[in-house]
N, C-alpha and C. Protein backbone atom coordinates (compact mmCIF):
# COMPACT_ATOMS: atom_id res chain seq x y z
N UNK A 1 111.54 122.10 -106.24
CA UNK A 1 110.90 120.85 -106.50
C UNK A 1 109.43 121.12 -106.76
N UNK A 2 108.93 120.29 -107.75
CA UNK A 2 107.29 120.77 -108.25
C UNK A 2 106.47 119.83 -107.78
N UNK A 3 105.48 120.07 -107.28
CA UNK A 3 104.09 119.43 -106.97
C UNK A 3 104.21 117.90 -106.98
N UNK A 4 104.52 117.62 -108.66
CA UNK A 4 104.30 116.34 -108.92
C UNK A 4 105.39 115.55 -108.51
N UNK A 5 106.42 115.98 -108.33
CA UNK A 5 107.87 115.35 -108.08
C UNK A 5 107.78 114.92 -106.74
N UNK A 6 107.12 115.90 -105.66
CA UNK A 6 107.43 115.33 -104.24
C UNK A 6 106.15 114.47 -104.03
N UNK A 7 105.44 114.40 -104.69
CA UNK A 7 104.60 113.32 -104.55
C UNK A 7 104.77 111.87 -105.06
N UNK A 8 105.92 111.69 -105.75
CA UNK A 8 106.67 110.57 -105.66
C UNK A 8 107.66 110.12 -105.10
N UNK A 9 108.20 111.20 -104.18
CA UNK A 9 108.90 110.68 -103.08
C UNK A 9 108.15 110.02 -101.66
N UNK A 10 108.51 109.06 -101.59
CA UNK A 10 108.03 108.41 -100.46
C UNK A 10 108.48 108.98 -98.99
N UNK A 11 107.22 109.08 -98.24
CA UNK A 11 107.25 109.89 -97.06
C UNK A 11 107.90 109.34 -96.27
N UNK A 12 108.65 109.44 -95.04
CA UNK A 12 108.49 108.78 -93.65
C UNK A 12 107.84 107.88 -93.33
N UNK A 13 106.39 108.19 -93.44
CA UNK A 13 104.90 107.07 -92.83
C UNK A 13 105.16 106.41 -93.90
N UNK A 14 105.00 106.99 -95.62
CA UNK A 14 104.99 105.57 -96.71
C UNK A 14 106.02 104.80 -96.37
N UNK A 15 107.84 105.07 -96.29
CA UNK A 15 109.03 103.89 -95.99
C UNK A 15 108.67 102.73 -94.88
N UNK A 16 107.78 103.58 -93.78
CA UNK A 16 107.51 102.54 -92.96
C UNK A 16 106.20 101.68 -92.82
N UNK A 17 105.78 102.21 -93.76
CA UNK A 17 104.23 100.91 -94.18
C UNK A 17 104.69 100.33 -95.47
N UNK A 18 105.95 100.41 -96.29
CA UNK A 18 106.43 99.81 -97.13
C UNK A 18 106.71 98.63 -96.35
N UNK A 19 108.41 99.18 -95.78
CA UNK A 19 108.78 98.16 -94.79
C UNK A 19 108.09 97.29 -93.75
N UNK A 20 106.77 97.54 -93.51
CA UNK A 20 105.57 96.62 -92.79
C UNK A 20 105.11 95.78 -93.52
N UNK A 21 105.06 95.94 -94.76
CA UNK A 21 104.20 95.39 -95.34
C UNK A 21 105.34 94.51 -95.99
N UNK A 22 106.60 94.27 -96.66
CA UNK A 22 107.80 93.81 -96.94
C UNK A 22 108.00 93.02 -95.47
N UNK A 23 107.85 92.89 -94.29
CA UNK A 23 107.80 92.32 -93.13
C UNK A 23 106.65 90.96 -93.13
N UNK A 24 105.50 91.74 -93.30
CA UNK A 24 104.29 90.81 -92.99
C UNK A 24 104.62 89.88 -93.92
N UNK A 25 105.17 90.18 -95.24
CA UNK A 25 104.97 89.16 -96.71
C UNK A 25 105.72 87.90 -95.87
N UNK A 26 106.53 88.60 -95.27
CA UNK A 26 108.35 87.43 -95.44
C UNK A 26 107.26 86.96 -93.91
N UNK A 27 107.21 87.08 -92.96
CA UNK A 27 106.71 85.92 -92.07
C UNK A 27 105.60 85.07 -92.62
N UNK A 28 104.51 85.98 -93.32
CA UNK A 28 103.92 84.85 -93.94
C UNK A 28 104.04 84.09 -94.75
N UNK A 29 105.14 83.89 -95.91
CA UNK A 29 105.95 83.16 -96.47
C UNK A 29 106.97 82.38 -94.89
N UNK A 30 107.31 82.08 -94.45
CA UNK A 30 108.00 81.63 -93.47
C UNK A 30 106.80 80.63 -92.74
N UNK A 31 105.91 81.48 -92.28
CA UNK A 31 104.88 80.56 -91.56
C UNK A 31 104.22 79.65 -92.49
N UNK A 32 103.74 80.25 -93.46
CA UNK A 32 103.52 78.60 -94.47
C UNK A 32 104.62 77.61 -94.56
N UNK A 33 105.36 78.16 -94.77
CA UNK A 33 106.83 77.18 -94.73
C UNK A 33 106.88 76.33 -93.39
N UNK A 34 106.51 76.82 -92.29
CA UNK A 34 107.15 76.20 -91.27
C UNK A 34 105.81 74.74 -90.88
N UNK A 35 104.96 74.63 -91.34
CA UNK A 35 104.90 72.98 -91.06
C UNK A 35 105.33 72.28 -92.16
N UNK A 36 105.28 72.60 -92.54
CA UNK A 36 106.05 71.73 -94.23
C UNK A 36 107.56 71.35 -93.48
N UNK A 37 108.40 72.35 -93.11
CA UNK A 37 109.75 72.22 -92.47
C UNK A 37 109.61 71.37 -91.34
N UNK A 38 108.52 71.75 -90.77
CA UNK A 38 108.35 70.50 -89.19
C UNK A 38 107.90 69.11 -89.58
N UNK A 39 106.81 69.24 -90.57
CA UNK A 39 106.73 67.75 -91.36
C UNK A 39 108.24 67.12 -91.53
N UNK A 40 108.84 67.79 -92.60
CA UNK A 40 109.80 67.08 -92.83
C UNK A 40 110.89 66.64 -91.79
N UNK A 41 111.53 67.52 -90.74
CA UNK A 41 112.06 67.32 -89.93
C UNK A 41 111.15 65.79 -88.85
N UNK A 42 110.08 65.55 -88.67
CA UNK A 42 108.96 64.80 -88.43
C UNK A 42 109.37 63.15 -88.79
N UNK A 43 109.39 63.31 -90.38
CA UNK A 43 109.79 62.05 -91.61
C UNK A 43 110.98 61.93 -91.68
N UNK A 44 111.83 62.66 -90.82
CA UNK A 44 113.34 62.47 -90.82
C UNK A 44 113.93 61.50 -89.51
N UNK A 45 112.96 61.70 -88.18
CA UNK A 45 113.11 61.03 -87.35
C UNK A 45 112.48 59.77 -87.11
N UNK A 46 111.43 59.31 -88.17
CA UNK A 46 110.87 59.02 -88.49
C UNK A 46 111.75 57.77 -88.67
N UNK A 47 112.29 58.36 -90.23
CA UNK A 47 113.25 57.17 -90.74
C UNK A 47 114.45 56.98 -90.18
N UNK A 48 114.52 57.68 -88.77
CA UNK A 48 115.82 57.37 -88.10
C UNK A 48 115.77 55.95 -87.15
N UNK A 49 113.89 56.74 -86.50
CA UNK A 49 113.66 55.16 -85.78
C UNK A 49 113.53 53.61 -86.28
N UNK A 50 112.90 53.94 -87.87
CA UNK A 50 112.71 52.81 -88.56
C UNK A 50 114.40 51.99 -88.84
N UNK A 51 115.31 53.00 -89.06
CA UNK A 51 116.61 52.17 -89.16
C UNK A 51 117.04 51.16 -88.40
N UNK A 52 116.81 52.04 -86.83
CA UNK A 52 117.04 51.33 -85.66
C UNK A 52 116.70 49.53 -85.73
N UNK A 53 115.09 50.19 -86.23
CA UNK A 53 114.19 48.74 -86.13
C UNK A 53 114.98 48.12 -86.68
N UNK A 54 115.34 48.69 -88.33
CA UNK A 54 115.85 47.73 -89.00
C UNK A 54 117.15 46.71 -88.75
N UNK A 55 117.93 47.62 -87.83
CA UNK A 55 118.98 47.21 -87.44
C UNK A 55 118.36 45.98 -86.39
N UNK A 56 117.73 46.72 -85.62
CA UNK A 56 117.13 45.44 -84.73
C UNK A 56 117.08 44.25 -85.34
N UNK A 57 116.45 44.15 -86.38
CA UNK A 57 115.91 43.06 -86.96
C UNK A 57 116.67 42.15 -88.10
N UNK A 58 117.57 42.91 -87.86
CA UNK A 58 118.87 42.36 -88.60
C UNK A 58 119.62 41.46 -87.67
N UNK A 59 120.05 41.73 -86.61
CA UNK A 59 119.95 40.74 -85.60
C UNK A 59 119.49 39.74 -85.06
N UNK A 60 118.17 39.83 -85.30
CA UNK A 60 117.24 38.71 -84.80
C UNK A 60 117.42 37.88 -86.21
N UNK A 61 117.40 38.23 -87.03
CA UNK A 61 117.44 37.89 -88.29
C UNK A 61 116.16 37.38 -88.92
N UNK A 62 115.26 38.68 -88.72
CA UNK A 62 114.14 38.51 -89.40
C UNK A 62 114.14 39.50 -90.32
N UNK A 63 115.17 38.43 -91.63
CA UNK A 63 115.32 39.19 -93.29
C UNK A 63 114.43 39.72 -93.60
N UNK A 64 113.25 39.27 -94.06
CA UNK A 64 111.81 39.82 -94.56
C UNK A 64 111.10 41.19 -94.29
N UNK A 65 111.64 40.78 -92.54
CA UNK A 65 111.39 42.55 -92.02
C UNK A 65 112.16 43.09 -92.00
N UNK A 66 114.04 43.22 -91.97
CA UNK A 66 114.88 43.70 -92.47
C UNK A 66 114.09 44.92 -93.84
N UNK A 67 113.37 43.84 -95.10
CA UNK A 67 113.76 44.28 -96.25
C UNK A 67 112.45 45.63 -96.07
N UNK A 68 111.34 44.63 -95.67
CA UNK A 68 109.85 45.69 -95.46
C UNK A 68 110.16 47.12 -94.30
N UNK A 69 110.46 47.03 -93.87
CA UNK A 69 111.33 48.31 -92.88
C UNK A 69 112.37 49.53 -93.65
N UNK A 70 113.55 48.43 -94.29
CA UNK A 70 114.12 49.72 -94.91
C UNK A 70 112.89 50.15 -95.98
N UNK A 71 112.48 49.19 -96.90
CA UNK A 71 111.64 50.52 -97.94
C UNK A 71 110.61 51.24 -97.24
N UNK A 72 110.23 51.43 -95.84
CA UNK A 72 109.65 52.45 -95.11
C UNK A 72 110.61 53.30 -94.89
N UNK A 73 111.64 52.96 -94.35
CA UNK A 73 112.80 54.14 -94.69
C UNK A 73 112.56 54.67 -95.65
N UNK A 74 113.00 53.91 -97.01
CA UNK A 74 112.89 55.33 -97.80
C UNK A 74 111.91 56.12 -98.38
N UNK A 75 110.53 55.43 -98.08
CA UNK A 75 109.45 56.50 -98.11
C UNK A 75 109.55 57.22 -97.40
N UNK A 76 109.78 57.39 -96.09
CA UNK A 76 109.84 58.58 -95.26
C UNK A 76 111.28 59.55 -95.60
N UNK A 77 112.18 59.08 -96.07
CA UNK A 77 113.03 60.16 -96.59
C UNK A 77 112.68 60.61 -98.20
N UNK A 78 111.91 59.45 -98.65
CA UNK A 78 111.54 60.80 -100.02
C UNK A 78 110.04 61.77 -99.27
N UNK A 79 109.46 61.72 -98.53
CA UNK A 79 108.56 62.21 -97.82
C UNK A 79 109.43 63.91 -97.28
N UNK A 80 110.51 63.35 -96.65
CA UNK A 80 111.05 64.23 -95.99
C UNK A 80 111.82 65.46 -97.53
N UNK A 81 112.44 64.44 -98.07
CA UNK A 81 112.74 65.60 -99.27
C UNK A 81 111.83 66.57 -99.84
N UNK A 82 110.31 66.04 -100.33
CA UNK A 82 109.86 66.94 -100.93
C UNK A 82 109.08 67.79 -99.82
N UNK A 83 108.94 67.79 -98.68
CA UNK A 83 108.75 68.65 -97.35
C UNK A 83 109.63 69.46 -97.29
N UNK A 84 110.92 69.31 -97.48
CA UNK A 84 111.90 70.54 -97.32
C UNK A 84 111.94 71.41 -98.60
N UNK A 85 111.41 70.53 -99.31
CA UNK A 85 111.68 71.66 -100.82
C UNK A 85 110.76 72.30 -100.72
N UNK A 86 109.38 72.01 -100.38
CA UNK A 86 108.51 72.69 -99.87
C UNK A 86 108.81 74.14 -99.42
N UNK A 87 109.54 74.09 -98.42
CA UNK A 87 109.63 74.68 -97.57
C UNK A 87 111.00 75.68 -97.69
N UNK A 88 111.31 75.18 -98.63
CA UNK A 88 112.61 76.09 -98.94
C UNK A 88 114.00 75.59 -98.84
N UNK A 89 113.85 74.73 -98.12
CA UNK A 89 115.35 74.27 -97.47
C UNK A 89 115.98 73.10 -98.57
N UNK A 90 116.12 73.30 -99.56
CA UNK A 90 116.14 72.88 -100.75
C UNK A 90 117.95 72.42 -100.74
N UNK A 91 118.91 72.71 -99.40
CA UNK A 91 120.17 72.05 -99.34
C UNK A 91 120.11 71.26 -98.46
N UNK A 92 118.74 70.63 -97.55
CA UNK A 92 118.75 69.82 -96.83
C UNK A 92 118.18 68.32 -97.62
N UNK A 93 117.22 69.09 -98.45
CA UNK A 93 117.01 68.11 -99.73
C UNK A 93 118.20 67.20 -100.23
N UNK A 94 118.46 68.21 -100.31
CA UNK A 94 119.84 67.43 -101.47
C UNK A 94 120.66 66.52 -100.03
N UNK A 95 121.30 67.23 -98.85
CA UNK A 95 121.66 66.43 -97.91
C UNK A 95 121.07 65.19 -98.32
N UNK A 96 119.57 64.87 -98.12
CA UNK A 96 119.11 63.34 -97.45
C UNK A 96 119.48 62.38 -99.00
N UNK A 97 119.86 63.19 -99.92
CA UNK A 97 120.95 62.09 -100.50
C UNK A 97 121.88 61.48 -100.54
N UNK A 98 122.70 61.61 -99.61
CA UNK A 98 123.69 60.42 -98.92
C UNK A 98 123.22 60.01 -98.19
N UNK A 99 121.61 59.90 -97.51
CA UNK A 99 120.57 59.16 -96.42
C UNK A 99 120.64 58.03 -97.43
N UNK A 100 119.96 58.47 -98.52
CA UNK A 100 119.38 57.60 -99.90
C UNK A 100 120.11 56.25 -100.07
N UNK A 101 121.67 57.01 -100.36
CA UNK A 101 122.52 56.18 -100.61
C UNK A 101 123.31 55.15 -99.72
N UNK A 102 123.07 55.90 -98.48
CA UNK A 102 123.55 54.71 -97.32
C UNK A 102 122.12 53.68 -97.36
N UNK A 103 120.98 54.52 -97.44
CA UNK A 103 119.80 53.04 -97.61
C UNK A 103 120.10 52.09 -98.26
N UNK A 104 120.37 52.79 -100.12
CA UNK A 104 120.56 51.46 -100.97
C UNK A 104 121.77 50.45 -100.64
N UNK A 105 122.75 50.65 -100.16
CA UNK A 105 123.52 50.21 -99.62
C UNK A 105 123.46 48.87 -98.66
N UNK A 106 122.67 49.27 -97.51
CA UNK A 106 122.05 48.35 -97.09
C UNK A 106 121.21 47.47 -97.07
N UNK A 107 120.47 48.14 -98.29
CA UNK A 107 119.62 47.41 -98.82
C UNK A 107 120.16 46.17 -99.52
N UNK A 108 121.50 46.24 -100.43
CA UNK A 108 122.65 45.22 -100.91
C UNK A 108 122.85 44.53 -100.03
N UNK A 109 123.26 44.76 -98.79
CA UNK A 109 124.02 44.08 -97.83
C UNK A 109 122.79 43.12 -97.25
N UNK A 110 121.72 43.16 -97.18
CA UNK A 110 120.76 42.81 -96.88
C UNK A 110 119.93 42.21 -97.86
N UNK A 111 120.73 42.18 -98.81
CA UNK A 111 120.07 41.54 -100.18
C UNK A 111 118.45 41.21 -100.06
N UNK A 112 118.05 42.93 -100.41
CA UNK A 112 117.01 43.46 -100.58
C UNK A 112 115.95 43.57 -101.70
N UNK A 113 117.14 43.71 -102.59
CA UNK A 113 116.59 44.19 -103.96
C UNK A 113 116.95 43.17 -105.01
């Protein structure tokens, strides 16, 4: 083997400051990710409590706030979608589209729209 050849083989010490450095990338890709992921997870419970309300208030039968409640719902689940895409989780995205669709739904039933 000649001079120049084993100097393109990567040493021992180089594989493992490769692999350090292939390490550091991926947590710091991950750690940016992860308030974006906690946001969204955040806007998800978010619009879980607002349902509640809504439900509450479906009962009492104060329509008006019925209607002003769910469309806070679904700001906080389009909130929550583009937080997860953010963040990578780009099949939880797509999940909070049957969120979407049970909203509009109720939103009918509640003759909202």
């Amino acid at each position: 083997m000649s001079a120049c050849s084993a100097s393109l083989l990567p040493s021992g010490l180089a594989k493992t400051a490769l692999a350090g450095a292939f390490a550091i990338l991926a947590l710091t890709s991950s750690a940016l990710a992860l308030p974006a992921c906690l946001e969204a997870q955040r806007k998800v419970d978010e619009a879980n409590a607002l349902r509640f309300q809504a439900r509450q208030e479906a009962r009492l039968g104060n329509h008006d706030r019925v209607c002003d409640t769910l469309d806070e719902v679904g700001d906080r689940y389009d909130d929550a979608r583009d937080a997860f895409e953010r963040c990578g989780e780009g099949v939880v995205a797509i999940d909070l589209r049957s969120e979407l669709r049970g909203l509009r739904i109720a939103k009918k039933i509640n003759r909202c729209d």
